[in-house]
N, C-alpha and C. Protein backbone atom coordinates (compact mmCIF):
# COMPACT_ATOMS: atom_id res chain seq x y z
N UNK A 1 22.63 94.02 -74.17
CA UNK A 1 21.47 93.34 -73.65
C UNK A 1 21.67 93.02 -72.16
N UNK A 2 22.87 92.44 -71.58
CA UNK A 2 22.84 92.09 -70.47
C UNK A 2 24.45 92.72 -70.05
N UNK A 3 24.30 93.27 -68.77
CA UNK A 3 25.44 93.76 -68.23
C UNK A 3 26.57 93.19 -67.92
N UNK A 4 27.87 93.65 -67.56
CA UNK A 4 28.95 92.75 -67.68
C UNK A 4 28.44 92.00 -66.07
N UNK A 5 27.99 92.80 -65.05
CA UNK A 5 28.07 92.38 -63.85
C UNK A 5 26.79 91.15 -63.43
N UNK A 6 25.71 90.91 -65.06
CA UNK A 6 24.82 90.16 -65.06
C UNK A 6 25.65 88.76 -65.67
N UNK A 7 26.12 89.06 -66.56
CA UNK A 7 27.05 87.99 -66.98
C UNK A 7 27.76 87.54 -66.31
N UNK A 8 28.87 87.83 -65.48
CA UNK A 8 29.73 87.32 -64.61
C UNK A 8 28.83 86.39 -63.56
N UNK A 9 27.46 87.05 -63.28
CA UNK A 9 27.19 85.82 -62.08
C UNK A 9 26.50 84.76 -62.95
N UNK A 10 25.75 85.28 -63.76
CA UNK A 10 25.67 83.40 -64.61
C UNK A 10 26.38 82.79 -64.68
N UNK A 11 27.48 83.23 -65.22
CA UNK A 11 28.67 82.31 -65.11
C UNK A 11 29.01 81.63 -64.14
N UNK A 12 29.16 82.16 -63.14
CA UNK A 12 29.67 82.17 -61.52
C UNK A 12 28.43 81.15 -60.91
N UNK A 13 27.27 81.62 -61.01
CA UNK A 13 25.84 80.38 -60.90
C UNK A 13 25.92 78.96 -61.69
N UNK A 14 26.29 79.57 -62.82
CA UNK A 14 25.87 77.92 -63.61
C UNK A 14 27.28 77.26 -63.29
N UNK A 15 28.49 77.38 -63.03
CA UNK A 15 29.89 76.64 -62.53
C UNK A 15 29.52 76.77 -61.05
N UNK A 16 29.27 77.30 -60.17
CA UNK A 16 29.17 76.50 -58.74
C UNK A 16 27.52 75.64 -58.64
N UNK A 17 26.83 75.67 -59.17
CA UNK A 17 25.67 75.41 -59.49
C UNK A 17 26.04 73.26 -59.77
N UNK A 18 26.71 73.19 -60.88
CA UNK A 18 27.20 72.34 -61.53
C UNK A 18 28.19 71.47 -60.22
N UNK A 19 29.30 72.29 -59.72
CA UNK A 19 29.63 71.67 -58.72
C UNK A 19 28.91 71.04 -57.83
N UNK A 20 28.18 71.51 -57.18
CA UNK A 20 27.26 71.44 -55.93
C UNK A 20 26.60 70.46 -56.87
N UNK A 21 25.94 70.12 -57.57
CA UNK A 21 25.20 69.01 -58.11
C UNK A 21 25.87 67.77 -58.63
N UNK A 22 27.38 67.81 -58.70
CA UNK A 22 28.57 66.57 -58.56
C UNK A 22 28.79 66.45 -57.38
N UNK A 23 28.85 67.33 -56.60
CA UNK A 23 29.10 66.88 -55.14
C UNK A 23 28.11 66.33 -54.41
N UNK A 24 26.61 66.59 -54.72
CA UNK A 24 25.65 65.77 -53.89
C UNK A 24 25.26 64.55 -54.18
N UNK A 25 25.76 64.41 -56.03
CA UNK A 25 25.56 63.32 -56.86
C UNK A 25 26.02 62.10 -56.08
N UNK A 26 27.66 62.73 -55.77
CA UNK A 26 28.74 62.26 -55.47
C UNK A 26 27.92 60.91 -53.94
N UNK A 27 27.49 62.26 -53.39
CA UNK A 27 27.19 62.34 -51.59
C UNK A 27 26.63 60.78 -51.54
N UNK A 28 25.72 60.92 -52.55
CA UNK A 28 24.37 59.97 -52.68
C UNK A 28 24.71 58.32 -53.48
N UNK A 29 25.86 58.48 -53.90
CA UNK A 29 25.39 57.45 -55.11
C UNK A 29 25.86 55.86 -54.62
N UNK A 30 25.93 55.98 -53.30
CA UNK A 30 25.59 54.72 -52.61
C UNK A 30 23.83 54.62 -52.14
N UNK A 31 23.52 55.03 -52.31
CA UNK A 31 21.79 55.41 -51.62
C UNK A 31 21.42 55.18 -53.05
N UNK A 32 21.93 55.58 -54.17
CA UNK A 32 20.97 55.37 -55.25
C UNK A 32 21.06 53.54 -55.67
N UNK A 33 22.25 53.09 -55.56
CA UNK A 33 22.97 51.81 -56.07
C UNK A 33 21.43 51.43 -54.97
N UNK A 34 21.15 51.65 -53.89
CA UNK A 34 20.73 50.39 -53.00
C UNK A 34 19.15 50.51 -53.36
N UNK A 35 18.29 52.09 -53.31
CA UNK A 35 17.08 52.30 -54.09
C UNK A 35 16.50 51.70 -54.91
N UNK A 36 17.54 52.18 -56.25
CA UNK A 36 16.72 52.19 -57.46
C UNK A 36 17.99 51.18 -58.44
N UNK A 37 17.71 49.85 -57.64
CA UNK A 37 18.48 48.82 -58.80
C UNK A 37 17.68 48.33 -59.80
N UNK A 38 16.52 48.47 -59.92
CA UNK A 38 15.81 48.05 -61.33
C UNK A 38 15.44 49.16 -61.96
N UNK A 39 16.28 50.14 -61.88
CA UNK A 39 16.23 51.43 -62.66
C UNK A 39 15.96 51.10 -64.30
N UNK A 40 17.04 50.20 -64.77
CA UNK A 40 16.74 49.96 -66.28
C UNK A 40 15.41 49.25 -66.54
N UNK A 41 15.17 48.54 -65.72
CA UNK A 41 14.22 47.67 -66.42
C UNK A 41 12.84 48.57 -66.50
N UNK A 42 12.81 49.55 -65.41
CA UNK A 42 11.72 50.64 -65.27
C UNK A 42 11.39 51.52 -66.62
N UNK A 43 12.74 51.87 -66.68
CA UNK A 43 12.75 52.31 -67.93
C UNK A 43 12.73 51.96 -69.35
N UNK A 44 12.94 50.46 -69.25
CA UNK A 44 12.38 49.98 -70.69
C UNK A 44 10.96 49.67 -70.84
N UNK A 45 10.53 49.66 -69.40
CA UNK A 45 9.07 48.87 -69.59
C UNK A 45 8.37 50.54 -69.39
N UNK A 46 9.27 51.90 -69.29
CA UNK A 46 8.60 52.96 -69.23
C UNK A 46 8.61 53.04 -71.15
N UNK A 47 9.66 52.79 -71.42
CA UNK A 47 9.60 52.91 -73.12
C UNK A 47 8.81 52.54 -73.71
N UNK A 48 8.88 51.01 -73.25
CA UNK A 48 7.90 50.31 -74.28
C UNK A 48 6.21 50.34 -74.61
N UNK A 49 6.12 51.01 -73.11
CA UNK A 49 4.50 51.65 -73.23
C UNK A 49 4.35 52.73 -73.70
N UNK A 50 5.61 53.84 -74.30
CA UNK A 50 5.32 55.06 -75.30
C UNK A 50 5.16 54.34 -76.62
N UNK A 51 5.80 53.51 -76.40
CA UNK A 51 5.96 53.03 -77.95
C UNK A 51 4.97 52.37 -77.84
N UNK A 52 4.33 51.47 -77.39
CA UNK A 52 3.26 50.66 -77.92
C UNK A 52 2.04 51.68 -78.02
N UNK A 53 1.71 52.25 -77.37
CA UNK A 53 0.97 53.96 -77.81
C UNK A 53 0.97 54.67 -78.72
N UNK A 54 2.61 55.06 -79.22
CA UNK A 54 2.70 55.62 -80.24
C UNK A 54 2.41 54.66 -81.61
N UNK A 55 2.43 53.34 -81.60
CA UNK A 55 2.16 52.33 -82.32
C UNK A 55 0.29 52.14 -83.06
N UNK A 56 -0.47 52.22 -81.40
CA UNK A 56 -1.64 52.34 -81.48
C UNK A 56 -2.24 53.62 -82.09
N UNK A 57 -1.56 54.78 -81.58
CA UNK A 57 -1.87 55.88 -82.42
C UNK A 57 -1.90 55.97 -84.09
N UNK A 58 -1.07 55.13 -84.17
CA UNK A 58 -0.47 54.83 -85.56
C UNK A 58 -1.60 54.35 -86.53
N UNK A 59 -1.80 53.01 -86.03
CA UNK A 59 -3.00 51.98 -85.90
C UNK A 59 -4.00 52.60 -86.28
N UNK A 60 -4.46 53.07 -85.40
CA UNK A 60 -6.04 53.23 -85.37
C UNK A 60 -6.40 55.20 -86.19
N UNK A 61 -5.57 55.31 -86.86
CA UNK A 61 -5.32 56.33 -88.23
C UNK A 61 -6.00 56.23 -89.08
């Protein structure tokens, strides 16, 4: 299905690929600490409005 010389660069893509995305992680993660410090709470109050949706969906069945 796929050639040896197609295989080798996926490989070769998805491992430097992976690097490069720890290393910018890396670059950044003082910029993220100072951004996005109510990250959790975003995200529970992003939850809790699927769920109260999925609740209402429920509901009104």
């Amino acid at each position: 299905m796929f050639t040896q010389g197609q295989i080798y660069f996926a490989i070769f893509f998805i491992i430097s690929f992976t690097i490069v995305l720890i290393v910018m992680y890396r670059k950044d993660l003082n910029l993220h600490r100072v951004y996005y410090k109510n990250r959790l709470w975003i995200l529970l109050a992003f939850l809790a409005f699927i769920g109260s949706l999925f609740v209402l969906k429920n509901f009104l069945k």
